[in-house]
C-alpha atoms as a PDB file:
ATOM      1  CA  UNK A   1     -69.052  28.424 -80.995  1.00  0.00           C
ATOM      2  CA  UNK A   2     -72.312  30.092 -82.677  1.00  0.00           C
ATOM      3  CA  UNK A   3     -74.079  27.844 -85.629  1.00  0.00           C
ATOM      4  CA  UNK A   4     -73.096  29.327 -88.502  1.00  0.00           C
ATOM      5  CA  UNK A   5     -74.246  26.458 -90.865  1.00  0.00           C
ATOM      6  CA  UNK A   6     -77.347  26.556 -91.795  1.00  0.00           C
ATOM      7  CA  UNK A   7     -79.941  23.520 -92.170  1.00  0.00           C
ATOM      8  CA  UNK A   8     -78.544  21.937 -95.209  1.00  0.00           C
ATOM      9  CA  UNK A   9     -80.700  19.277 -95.866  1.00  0.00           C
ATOM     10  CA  UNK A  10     -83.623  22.386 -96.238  1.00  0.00           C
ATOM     11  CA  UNK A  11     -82.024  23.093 -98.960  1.00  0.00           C
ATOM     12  CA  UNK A  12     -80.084  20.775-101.318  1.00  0.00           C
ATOM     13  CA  UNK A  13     -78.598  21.794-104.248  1.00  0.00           C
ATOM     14  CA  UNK A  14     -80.539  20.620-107.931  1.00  0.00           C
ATOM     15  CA  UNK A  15     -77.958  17.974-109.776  1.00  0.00           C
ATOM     16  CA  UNK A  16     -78.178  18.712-113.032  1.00  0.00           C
ATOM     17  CA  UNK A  17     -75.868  16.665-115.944  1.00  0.00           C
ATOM     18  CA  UNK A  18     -73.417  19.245-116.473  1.00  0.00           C
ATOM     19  CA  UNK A  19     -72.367  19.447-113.075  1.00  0.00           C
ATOM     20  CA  UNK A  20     -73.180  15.893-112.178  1.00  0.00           C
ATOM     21  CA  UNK A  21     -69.221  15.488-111.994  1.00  0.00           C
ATOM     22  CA  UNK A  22     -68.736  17.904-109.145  1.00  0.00           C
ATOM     23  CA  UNK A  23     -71.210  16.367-107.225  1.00  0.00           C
ATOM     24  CA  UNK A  24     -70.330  13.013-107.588  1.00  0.00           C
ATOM     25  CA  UNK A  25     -66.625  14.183-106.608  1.00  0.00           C
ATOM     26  CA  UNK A  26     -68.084  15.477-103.745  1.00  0.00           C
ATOM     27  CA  UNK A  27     -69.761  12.657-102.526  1.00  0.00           C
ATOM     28  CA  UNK A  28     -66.682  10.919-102.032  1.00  0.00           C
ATOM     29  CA  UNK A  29     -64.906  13.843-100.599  1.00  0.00           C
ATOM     30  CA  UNK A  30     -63.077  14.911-103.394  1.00  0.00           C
ATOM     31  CA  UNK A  31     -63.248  18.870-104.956  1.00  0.00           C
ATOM     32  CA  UNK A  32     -62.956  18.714-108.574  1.00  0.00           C
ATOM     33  CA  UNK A  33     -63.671  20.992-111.200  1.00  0.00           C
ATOM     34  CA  UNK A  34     -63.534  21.641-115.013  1.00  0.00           C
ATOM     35  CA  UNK A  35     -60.001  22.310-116.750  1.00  0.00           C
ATOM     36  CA  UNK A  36     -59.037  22.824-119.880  1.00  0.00           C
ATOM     37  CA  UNK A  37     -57.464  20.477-121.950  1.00  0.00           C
ATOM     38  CA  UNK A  38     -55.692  23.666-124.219  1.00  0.00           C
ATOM     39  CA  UNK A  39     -55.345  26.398-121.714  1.00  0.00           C
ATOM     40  CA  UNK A  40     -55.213  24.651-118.290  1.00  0.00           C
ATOM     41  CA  UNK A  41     -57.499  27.248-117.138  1.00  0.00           C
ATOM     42  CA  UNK A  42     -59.970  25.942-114.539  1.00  0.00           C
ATOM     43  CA  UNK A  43     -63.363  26.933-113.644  1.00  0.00           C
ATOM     44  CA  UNK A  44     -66.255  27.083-111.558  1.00  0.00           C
ATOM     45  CA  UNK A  45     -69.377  27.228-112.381  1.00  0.00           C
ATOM     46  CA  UNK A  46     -69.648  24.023-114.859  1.00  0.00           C
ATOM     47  CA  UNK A  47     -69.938  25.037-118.154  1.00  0.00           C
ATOM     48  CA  UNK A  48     -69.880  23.274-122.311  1.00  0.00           C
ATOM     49  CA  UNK A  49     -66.982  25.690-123.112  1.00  0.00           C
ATOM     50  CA  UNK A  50     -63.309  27.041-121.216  1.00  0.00           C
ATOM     51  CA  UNK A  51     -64.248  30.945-120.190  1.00  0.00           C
ATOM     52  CA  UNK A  52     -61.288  31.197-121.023  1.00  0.00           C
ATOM     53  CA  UNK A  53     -60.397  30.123-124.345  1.00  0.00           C
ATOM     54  CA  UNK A  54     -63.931  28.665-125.914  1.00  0.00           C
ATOM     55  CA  UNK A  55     -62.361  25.170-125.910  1.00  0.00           C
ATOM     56  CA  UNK A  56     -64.898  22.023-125.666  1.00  0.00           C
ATOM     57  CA  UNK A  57     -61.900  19.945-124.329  1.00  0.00           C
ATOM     58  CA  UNK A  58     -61.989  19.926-120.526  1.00  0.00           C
ATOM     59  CA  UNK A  59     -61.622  17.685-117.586  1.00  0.00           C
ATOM     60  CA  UNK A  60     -62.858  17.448-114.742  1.00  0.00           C
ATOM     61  CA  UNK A  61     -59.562  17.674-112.613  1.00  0.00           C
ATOM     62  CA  UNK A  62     -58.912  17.259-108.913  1.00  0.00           C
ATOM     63  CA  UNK A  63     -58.387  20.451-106.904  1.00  0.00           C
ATOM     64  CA  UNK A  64     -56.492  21.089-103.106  1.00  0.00           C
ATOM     65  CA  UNK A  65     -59.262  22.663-101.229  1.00  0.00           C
ATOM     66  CA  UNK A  66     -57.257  24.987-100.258  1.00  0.00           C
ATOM     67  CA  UNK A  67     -58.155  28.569-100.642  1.00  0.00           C
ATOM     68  CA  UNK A  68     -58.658  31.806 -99.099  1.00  0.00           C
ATOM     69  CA  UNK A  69     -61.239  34.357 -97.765  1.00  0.00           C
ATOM     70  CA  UNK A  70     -62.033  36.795-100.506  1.00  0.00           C
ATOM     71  CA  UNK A  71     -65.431  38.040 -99.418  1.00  0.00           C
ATOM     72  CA  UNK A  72     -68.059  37.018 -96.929  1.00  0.00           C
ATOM     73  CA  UNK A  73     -71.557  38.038 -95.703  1.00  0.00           C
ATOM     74  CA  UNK A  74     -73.124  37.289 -92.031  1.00  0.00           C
ATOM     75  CA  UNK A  75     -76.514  36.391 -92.768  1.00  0.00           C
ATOM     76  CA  UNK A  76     -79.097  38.137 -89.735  1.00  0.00           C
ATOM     77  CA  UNK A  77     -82.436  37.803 -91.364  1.00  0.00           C
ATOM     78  CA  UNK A  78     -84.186  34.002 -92.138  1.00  0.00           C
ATOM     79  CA  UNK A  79     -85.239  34.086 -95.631  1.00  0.00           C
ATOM     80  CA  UNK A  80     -86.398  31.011 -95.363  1.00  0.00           C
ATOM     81  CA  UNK A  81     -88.116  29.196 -92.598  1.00  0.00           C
ATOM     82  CA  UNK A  82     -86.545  26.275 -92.121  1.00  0.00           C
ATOM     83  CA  UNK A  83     -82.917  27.759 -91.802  1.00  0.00           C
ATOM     84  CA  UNK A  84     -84.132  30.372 -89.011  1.00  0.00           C
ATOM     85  CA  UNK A  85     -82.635  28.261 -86.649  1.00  0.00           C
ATOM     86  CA  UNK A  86     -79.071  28.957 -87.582  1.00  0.00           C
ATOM     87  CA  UNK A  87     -78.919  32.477 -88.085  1.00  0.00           C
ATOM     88  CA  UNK A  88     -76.768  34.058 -87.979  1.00  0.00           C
ATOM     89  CA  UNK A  89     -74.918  32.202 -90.575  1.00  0.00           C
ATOM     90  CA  UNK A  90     -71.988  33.626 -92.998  1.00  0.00           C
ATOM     91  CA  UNK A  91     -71.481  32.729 -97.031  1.00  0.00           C
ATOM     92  CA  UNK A  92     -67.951  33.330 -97.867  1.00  0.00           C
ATOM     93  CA  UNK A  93     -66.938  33.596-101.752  1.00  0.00           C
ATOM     94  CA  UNK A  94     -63.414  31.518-101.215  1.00  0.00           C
ATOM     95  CA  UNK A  95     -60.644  31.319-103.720  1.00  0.00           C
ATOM     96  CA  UNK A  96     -59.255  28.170-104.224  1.00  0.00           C
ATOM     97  CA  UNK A  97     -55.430  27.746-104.484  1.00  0.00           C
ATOM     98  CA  UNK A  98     -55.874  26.896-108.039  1.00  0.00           C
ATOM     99  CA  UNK A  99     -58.171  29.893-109.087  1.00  0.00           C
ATOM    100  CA  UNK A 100     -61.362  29.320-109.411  1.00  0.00           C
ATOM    101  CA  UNK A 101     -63.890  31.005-106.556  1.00  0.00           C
ATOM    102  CA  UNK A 102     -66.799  29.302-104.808  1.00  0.00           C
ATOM    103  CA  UNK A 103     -69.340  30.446-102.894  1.00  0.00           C
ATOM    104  CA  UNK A 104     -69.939  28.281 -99.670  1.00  0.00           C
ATOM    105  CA  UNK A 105     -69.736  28.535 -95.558  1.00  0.00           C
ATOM    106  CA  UNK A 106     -66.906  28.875 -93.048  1.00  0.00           C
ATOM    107  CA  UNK A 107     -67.638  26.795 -90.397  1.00  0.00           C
ATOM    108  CA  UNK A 108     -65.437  25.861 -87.016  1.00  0.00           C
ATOM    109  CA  UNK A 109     -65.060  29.785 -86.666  1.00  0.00           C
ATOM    110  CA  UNK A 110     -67.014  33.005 -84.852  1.00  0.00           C
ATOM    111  CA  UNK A 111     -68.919  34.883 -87.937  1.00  0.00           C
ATOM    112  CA  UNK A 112     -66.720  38.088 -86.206  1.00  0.00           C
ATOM    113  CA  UNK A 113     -63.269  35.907 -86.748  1.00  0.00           C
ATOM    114  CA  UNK A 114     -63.715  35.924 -90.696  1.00  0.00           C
ATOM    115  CA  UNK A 115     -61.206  38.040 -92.275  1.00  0.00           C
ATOM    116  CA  UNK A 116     -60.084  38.458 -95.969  1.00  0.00           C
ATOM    117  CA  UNK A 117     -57.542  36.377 -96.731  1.00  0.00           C
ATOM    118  CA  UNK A 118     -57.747  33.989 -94.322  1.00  0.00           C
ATOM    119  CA  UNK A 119     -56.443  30.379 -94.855  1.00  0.00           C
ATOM    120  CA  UNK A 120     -59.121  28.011 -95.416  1.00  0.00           C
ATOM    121  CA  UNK A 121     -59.587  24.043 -96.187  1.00  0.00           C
ATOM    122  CA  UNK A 122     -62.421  21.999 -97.749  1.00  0.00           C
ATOM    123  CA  UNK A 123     -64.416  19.788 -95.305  1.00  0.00           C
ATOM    124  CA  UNK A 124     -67.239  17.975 -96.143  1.00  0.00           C
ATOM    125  CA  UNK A 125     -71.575  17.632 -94.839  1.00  0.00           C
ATOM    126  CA  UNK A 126     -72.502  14.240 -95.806  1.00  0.00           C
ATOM    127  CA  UNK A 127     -75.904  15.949 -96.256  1.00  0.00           C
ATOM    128  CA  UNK A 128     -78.013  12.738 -97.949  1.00  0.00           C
ATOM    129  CA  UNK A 129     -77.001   9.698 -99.792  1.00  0.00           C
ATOM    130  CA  UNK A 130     -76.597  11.779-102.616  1.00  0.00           C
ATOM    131  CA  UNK A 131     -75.706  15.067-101.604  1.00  0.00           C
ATOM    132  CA  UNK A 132     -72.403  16.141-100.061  1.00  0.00           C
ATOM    133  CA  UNK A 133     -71.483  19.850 -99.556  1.00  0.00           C
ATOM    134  CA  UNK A 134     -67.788  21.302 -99.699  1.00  0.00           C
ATOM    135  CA  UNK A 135     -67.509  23.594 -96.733  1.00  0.00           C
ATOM    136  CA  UNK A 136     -64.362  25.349 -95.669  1.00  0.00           C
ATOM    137  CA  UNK A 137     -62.661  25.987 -92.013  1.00  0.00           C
ATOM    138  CA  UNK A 138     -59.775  27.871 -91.113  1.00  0.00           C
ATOM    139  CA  UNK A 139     -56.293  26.183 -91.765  1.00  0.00           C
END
């Protein structure tokens, strides 16, 4: 199978407060994001406010990881040095059962055996002590 995961310690996400949550989630291999407590609607990318309604009243709920292929790109060219190593790599925008969509990688499949709307399941890189990634593999 080709590596189509790039170096992820290279380049680790900045934890910020407001989406602290999610990445403490993470680290212990849960996928949570924001929902509202007046609409139900959830979300992704953290936010103060529902994008839905404008409420302030969220939580930060416990999601399936499971989702589907919407869109994907097969990355050929190493913007960065220190991922050149696993080109080529893909970034698939995946739609979680739930609703929200997240950008992250397929892995355990061919770049060529992506398709949209195919099954997929969070797994997660223990990338540092404080830095897990959700990743997503064919179901």
């Amino acid at each position: 199978m080709s590596n189509n995961n790039p170096s992820s310690e290279s380049r680790l996400p900045e934890i910020r407060d407001e989406d602290a949550p999610f990445w403490d989630a993470a680290r212990n291999h849960e996928l949570r994001m924001q929902q509202c407590g007046d609409c139900d609607y959830i979300w992704w990318a953290p936010a103060p406010v529902c994008p839905d309604c404008w409420s302030t009243e969220y939580e930060w709920t416990e999601l399936s990881g499971d989702g589907v292929v919407k869109s994907w790109v097969v990355i050929h060219r190493p913007y960065w040095d220190d991922v050149a190593d696993a080109i080529p790599y893909n970034v698939a925008e995946i739609e979680l059962d739930e609703g929200p969509r997240y950008l992250s990688n397929v892995v355990e499949a061919e770049n060529d055996e992506l398709y949209q709307g195919m099954p997929v399941e969070v797994v997660y890189e223990d990338v540092t002590d404080e830095v897990t990634l959700p990743k997503f593999r064919p179901k």
